[in-house]
PDB file of N, CA and C in Angstrom:
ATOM      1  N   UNK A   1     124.707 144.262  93.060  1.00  0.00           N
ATOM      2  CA  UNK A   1     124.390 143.248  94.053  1.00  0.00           C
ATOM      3  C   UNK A   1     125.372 143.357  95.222  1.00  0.00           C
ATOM      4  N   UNK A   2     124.664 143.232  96.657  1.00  0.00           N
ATOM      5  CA  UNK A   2     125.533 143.827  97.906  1.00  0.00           C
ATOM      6  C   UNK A   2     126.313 141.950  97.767  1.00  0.00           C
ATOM      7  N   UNK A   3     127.320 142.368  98.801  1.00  0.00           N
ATOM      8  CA  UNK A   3     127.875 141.021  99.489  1.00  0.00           C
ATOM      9  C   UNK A   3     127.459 140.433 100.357  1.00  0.00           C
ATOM     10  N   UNK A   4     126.825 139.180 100.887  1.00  0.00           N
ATOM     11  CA  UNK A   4     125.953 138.832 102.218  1.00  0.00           C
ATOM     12  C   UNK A   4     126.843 138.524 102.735  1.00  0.00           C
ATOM     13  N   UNK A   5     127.137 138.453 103.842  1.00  0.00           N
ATOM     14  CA  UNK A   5     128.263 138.061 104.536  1.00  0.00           C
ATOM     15  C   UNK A   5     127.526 136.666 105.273  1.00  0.00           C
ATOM     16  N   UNK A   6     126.330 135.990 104.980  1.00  0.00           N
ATOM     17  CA  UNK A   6     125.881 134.527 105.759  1.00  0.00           C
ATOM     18  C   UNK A   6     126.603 133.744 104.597  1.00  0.00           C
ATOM     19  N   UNK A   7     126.942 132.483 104.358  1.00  0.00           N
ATOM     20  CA  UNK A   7     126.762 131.665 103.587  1.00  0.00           C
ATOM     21  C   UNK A   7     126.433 130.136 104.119  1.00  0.00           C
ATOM     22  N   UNK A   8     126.348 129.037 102.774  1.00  0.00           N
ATOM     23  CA  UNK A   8     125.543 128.110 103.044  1.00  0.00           C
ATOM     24  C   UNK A   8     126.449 127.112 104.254  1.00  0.00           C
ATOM     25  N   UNK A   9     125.989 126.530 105.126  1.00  0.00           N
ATOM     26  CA  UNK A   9     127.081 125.902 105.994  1.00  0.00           C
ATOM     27  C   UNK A   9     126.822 126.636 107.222  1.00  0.00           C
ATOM     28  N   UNK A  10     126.685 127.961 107.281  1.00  0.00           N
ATOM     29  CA  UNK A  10     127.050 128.862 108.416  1.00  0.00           C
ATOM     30  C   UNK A  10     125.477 128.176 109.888  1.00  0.00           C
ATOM     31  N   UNK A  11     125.836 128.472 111.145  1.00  0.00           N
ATOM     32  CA  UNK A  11     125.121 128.142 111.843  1.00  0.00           C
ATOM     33  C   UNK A  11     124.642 129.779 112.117  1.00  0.00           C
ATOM     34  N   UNK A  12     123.272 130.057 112.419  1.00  0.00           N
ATOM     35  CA  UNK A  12     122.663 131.345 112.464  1.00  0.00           C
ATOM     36  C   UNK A  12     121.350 131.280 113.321  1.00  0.00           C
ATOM     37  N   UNK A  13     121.053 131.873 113.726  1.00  0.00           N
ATOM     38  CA  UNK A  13     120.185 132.463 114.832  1.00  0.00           C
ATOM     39  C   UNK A  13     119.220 133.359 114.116  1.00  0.00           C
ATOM     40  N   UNK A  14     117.645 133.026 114.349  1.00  0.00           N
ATOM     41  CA  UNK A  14     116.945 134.307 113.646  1.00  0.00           C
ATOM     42  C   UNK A  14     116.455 135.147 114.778  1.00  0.00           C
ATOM     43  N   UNK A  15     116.936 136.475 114.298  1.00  0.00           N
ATOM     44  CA  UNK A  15     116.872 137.840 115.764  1.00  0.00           C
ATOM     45  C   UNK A  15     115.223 138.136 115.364  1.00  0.00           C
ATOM     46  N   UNK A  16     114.583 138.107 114.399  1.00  0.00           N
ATOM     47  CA  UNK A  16     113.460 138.458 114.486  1.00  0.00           C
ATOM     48  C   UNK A  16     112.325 137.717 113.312  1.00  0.00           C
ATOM     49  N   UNK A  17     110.664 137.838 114.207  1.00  0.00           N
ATOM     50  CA  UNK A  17     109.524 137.159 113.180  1.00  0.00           C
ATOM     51  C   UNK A  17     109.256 136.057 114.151  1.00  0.00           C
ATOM     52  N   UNK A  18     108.095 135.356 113.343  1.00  0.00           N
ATOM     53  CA  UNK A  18     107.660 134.090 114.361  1.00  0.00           C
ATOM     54  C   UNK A  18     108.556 133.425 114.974  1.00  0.00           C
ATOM     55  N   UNK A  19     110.306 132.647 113.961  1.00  0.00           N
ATOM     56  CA  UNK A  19     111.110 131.980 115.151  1.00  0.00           C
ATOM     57  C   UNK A  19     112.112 132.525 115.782  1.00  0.00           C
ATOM     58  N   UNK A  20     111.694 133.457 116.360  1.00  0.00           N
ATOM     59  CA  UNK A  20     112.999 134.507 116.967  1.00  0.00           C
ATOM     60  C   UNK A  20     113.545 133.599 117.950  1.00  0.00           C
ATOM     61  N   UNK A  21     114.441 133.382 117.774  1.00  0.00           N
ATOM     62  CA  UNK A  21     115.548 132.818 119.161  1.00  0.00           C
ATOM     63  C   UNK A  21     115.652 131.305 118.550  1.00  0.00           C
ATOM     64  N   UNK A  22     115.448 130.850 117.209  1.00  0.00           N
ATOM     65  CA  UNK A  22     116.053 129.578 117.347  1.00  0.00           C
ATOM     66  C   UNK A  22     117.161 129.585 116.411  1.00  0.00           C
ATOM     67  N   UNK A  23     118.026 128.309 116.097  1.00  0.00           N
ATOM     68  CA  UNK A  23     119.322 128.721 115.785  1.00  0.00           C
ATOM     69  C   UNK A  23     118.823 126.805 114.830  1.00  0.00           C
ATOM     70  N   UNK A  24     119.883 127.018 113.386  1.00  0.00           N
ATOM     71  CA  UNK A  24     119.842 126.349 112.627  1.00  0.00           C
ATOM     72  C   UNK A  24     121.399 126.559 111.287  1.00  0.00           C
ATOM     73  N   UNK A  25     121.438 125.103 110.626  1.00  0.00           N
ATOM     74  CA  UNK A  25     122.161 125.668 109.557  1.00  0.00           C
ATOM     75  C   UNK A  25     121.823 126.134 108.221  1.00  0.00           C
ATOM     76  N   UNK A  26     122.228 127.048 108.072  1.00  0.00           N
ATOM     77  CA  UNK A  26     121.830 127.512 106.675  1.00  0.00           C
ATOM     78  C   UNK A  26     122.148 126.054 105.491  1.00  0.00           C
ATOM     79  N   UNK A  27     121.104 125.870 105.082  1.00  0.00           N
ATOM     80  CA  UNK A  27     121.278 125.301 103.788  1.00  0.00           C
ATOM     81  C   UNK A  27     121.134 125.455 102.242  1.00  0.00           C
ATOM     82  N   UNK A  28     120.762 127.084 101.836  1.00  0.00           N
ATOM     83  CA  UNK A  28     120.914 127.369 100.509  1.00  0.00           C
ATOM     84  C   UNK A  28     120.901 129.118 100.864  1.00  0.00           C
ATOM     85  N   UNK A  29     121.731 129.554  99.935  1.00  0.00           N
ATOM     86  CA  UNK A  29     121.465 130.965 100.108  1.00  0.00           C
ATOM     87  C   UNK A  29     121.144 131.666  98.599  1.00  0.00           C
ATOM     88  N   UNK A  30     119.797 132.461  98.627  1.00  0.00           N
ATOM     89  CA  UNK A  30     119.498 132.997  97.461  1.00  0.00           C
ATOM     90  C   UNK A  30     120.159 134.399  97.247  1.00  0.00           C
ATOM     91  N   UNK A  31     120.796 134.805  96.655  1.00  0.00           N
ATOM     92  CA  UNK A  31     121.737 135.948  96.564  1.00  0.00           C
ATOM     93  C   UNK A  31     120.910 137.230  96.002  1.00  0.00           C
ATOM     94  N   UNK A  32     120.467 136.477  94.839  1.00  0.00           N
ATOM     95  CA  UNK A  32     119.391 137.758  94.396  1.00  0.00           C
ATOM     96  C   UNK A  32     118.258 138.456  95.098  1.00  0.00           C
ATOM     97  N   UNK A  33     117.982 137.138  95.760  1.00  0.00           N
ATOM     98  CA  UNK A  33     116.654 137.512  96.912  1.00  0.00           C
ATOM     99  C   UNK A  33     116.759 137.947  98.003  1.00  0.00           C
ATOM    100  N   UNK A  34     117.812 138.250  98.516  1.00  0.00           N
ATOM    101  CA  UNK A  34     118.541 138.489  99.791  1.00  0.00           C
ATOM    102  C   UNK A  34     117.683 137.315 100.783  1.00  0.00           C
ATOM    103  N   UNK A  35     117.964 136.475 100.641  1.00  0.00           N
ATOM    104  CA  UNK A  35     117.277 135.480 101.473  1.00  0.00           C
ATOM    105  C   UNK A  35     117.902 133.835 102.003  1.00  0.00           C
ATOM    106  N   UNK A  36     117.548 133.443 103.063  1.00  0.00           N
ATOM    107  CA  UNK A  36     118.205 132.167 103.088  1.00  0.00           C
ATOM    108  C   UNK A  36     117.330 131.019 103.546  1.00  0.00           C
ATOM    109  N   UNK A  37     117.620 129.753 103.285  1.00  0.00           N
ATOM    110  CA  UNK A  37     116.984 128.906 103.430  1.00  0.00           C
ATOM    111  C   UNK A  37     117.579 128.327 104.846  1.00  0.00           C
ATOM    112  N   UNK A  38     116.986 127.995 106.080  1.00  0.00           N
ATOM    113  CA  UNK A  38     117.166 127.630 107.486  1.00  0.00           C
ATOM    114  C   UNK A  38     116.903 126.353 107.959  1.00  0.00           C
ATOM    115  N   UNK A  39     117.826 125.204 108.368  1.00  0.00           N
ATOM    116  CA  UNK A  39     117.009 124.004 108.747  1.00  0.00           C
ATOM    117  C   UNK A  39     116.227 123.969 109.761  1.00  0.00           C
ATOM    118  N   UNK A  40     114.880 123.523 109.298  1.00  0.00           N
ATOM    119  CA  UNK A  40     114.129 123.591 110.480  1.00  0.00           C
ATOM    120  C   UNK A  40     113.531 124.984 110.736  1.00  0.00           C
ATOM    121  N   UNK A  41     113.397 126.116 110.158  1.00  0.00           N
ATOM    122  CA  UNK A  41     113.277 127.065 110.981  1.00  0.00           C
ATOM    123  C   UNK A  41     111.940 127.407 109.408  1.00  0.00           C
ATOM    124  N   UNK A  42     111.175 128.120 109.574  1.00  0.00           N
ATOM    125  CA  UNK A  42     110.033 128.697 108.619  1.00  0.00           C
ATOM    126  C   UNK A  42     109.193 127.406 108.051  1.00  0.00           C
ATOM    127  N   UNK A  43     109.207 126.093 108.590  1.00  0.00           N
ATOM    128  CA  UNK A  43     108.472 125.195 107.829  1.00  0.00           C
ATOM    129  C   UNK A  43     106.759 125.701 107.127  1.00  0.00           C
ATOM    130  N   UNK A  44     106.637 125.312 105.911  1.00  0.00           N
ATOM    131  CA  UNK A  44     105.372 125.108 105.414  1.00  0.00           C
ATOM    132  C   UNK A  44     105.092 123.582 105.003  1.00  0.00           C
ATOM    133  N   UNK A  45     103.743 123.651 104.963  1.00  0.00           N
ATOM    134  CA  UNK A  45     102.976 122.569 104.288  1.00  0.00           C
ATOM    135  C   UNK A  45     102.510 122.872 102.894  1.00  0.00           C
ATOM    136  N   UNK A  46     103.529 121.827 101.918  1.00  0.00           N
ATOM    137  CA  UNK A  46     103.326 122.010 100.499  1.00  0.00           C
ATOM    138  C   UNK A  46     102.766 120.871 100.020  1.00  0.00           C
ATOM    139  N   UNK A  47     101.378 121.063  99.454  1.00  0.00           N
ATOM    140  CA  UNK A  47     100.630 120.333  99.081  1.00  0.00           C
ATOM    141  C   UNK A  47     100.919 119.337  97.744  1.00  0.00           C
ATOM    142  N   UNK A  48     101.662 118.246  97.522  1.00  0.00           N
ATOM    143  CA  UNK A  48     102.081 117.605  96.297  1.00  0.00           C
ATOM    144  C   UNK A  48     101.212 116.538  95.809  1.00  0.00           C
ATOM    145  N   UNK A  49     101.276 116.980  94.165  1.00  0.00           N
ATOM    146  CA  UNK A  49      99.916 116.027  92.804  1.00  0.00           C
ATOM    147  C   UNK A  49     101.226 114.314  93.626  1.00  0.00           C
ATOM    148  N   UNK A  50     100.448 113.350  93.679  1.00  0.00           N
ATOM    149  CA  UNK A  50     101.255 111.708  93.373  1.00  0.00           C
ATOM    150  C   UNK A  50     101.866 112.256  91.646  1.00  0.00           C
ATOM    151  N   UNK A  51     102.892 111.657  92.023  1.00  0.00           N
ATOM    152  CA  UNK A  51     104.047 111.526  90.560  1.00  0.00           C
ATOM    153  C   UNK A  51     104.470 109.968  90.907  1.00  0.00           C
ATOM    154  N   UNK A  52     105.656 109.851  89.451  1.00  0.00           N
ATOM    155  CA  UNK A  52     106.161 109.235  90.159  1.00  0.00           C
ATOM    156  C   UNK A  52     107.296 108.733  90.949  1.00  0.00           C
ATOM    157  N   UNK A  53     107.848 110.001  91.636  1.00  0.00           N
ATOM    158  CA  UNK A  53     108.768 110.037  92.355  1.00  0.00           C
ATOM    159  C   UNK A  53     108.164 110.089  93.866  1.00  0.00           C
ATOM    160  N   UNK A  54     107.150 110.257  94.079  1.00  0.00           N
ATOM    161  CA  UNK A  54     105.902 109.957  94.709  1.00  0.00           C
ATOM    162  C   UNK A  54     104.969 109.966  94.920  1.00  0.00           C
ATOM    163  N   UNK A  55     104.890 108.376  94.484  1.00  0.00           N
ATOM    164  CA  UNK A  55     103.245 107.775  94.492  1.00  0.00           C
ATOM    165  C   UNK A  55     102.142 108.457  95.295  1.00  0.00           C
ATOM    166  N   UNK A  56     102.383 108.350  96.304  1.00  0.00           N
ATOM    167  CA  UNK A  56     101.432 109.071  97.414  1.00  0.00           C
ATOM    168  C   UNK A  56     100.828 110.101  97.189  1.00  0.00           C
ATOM    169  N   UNK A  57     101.758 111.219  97.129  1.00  0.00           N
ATOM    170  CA  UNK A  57     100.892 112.409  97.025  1.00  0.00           C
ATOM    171  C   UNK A  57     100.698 112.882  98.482  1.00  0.00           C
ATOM    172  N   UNK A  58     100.194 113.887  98.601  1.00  0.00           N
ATOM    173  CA  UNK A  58     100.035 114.563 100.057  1.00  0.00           C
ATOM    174  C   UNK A  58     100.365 115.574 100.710  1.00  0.00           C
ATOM    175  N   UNK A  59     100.612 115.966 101.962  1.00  0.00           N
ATOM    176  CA  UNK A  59     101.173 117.211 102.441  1.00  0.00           C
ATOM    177  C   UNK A  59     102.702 117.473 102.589  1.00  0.00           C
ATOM    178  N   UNK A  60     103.519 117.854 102.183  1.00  0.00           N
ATOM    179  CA  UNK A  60     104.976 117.574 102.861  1.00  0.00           C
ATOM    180  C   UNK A  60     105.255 118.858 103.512  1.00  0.00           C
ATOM    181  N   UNK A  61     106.134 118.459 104.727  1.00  0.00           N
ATOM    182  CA  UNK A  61     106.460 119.783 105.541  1.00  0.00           C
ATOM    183  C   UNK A  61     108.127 120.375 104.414  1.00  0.00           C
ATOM    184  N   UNK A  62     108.109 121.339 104.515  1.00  0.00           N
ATOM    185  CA  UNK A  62     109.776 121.619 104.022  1.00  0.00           C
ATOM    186  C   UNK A  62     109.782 123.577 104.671  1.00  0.00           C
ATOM    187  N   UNK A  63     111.262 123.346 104.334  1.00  0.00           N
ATOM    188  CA  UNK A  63     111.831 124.824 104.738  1.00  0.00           C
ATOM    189  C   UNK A  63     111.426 126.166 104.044  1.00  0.00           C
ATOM    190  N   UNK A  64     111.177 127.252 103.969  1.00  0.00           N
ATOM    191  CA  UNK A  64     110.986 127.858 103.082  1.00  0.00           C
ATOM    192  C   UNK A  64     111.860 129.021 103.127  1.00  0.00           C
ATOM    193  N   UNK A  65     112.126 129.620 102.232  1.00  0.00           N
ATOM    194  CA  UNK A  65     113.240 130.752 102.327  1.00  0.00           C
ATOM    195  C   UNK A  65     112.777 132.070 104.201  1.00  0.00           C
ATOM    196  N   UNK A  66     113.686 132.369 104.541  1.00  0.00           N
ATOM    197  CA  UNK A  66     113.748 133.715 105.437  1.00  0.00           C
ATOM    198  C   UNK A  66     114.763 134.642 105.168  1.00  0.00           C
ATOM    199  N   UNK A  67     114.180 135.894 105.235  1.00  0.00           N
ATOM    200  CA  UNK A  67     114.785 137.401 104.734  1.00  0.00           C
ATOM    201  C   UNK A  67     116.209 137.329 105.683  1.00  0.00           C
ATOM    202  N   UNK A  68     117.837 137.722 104.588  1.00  0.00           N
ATOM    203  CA  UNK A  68     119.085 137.764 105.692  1.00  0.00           C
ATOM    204  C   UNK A  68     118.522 138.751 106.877  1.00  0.00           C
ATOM    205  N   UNK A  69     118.371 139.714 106.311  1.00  0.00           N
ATOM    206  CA  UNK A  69     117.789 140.637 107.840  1.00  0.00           C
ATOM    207  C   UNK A  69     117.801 140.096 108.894  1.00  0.00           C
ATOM    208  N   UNK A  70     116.747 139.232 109.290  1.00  0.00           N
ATOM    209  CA  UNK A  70     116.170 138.493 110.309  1.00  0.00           C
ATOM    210  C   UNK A  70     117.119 137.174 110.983  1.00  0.00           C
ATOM    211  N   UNK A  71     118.028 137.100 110.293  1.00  0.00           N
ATOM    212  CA  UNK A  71     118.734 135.885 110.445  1.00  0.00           C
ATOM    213  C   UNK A  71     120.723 136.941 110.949  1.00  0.00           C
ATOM    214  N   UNK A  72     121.481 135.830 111.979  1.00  0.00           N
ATOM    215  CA  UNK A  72     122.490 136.887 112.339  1.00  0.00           C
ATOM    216  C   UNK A  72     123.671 135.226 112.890  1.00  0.00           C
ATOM    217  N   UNK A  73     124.661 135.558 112.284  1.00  0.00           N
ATOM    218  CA  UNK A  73     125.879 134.518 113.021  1.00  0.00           C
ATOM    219  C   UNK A  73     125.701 134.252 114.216  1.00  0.00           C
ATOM    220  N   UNK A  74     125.986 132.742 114.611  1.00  0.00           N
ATOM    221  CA  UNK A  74     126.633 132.266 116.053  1.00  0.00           C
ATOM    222  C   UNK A  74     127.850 132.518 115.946  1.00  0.00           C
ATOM    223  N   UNK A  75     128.382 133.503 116.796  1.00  0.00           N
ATOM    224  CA  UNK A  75     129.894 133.476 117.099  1.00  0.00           C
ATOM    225  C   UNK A  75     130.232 132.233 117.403  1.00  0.00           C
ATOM    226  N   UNK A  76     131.596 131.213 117.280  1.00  0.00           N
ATOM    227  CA  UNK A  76     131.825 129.693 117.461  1.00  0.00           C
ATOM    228  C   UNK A  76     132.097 130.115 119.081  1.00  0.00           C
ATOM    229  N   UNK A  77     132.682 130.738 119.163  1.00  0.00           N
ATOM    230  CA  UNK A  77     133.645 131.061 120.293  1.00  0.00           C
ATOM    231  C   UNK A  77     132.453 131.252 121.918  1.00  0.00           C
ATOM    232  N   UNK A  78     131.808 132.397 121.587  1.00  0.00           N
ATOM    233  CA  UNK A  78     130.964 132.892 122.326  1.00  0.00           C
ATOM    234  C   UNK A  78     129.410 132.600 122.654  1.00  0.00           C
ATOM    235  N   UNK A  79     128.957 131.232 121.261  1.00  0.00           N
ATOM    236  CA  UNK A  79     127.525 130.775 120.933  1.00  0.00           C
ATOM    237  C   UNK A  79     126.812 131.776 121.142  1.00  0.00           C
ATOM    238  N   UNK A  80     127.108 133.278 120.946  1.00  0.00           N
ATOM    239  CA  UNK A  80     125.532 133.939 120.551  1.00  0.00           C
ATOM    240  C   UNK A  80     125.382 134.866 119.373  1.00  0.00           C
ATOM    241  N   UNK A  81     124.768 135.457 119.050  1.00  0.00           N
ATOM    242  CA  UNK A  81     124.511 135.850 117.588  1.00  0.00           C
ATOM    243  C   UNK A  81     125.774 137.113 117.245  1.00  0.00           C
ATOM    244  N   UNK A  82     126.425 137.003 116.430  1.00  0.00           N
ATOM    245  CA  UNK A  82     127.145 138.735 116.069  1.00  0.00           C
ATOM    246  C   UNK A  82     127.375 138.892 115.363  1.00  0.00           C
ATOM    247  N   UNK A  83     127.932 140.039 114.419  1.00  0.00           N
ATOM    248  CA  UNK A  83     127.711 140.424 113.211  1.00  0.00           C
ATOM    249  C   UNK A  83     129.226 140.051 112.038  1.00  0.00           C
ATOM    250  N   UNK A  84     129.278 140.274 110.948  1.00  0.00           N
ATOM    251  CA  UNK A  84     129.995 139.872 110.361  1.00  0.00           C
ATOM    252  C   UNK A  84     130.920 140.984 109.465  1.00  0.00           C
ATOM    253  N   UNK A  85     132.246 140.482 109.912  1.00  0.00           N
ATOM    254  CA  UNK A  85     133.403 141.640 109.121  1.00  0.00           C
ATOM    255  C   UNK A  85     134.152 141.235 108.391  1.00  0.00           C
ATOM    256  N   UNK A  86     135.066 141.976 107.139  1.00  0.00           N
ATOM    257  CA  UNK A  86     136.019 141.409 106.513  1.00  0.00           C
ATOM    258  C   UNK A  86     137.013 142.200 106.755  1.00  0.00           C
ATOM    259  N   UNK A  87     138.070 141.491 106.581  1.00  0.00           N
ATOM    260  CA  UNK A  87     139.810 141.868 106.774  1.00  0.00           C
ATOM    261  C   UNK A  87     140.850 140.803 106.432  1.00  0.00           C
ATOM    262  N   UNK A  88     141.728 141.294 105.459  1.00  0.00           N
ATOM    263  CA  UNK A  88     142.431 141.008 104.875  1.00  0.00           C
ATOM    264  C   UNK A  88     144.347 140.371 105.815  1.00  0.00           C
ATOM    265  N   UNK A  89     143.886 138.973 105.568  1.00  0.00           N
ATOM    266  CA  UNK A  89     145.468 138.348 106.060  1.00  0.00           C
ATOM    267  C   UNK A  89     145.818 137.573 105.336  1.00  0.00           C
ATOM    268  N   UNK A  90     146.986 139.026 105.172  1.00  0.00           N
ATOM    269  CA  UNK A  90     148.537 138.404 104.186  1.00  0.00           C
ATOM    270  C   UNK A  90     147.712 138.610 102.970  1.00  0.00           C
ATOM    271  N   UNK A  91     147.340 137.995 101.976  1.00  0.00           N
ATOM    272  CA  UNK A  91     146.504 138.186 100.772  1.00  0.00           C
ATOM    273  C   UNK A  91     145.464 137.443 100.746  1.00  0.00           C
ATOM    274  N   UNK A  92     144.898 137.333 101.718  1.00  0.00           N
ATOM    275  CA  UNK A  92     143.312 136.605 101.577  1.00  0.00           C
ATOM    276  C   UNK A  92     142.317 137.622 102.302  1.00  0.00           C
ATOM    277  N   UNK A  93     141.158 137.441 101.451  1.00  0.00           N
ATOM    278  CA  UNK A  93     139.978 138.395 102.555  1.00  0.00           C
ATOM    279  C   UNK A  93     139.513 137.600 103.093  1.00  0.00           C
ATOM    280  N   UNK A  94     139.036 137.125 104.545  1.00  0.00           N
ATOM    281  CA  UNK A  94     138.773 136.405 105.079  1.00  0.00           C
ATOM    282  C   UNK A  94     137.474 137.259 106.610  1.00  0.00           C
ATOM    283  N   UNK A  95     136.751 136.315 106.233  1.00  0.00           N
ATOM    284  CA  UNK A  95     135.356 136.939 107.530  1.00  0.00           C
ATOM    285  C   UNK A  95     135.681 136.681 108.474  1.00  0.00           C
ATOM    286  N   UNK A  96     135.268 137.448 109.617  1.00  0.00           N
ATOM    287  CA  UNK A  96     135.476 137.088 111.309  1.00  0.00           C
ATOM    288  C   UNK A  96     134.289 138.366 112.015  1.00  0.00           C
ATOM    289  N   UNK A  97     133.752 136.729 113.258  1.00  0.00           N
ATOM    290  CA  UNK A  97     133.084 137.449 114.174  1.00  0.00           C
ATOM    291  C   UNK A  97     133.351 138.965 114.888  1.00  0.00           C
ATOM    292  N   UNK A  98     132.302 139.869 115.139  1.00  0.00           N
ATOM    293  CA  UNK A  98     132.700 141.073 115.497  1.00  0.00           C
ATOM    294  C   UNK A  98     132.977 141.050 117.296  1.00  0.00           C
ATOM    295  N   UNK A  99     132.199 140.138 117.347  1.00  0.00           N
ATOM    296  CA  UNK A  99     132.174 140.214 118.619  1.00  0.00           C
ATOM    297  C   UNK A  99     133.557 139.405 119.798  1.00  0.00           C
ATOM    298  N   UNK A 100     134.012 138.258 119.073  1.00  0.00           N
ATOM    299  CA  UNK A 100     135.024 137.715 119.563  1.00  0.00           C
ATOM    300  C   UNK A 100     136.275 137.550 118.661  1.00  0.00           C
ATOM    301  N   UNK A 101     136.402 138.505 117.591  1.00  0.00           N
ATOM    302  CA  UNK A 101     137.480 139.066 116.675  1.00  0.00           C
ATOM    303  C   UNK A 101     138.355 137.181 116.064  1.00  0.00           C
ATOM    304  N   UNK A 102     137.254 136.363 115.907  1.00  0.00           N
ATOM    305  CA  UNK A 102     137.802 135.263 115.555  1.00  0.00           C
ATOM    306  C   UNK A 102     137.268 135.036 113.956  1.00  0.00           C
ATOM    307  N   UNK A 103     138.388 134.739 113.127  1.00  0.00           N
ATOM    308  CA  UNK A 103     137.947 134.325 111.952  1.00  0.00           C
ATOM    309  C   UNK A 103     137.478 133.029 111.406  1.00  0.00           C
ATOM    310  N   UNK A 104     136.289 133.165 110.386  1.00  0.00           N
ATOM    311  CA  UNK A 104     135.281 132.022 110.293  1.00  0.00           C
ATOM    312  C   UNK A 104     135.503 131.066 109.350  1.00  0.00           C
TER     313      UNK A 104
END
């Protein structure tokens, strides 16, 4: 299993597919699936039986997973998308933007 360098928390930009150019926080990351879950960004309509956690029943909108591929860091520094490196300070490995050499 590779290392993803997104995790959950991170703010990200999807570079490509239907929402190219919008930007959201990651809120779950599937590791096995190489995939992440985006607020706001891939919504479907999931059709739910009434339970009773809700009565109703009906359509609900929710997030659905998108491939890391497609998805790429906001640099904090620079607000636009760049890629992700590791390097080691003092004894910690620690990630930082490629583009504005700031750690995340």
């Amino acid at each position: 299993m590779i290392k993803l360098k997104i995790k959950s928390g991170d703010t990200v930009k999807v570079i490509a597919g239907d929402h190219k150019g919008s930007e959201g926080k990651v809120l779950r990351v599937y590791k096995e699936k190489n995939k992440a879950v985006v607020e706001g960004i891939n919504m479907v309509s999931k059709h739910t039986k009434p339970s009773a956690k809700n009565p109703q029943g009906g359509i609900v909108k929710k997030e659905a997973p998108i491939h890391i591929s497609n998805i790429a860091l906001v640099d904090p520094k620079t607000k636009t998308a760049t890629r992700v490196g590791f390097k080691t300070e003092g004894d910690k490995k620690v990630r930082f933007a490629k583009k504005s050499n700031q750690v995340l």
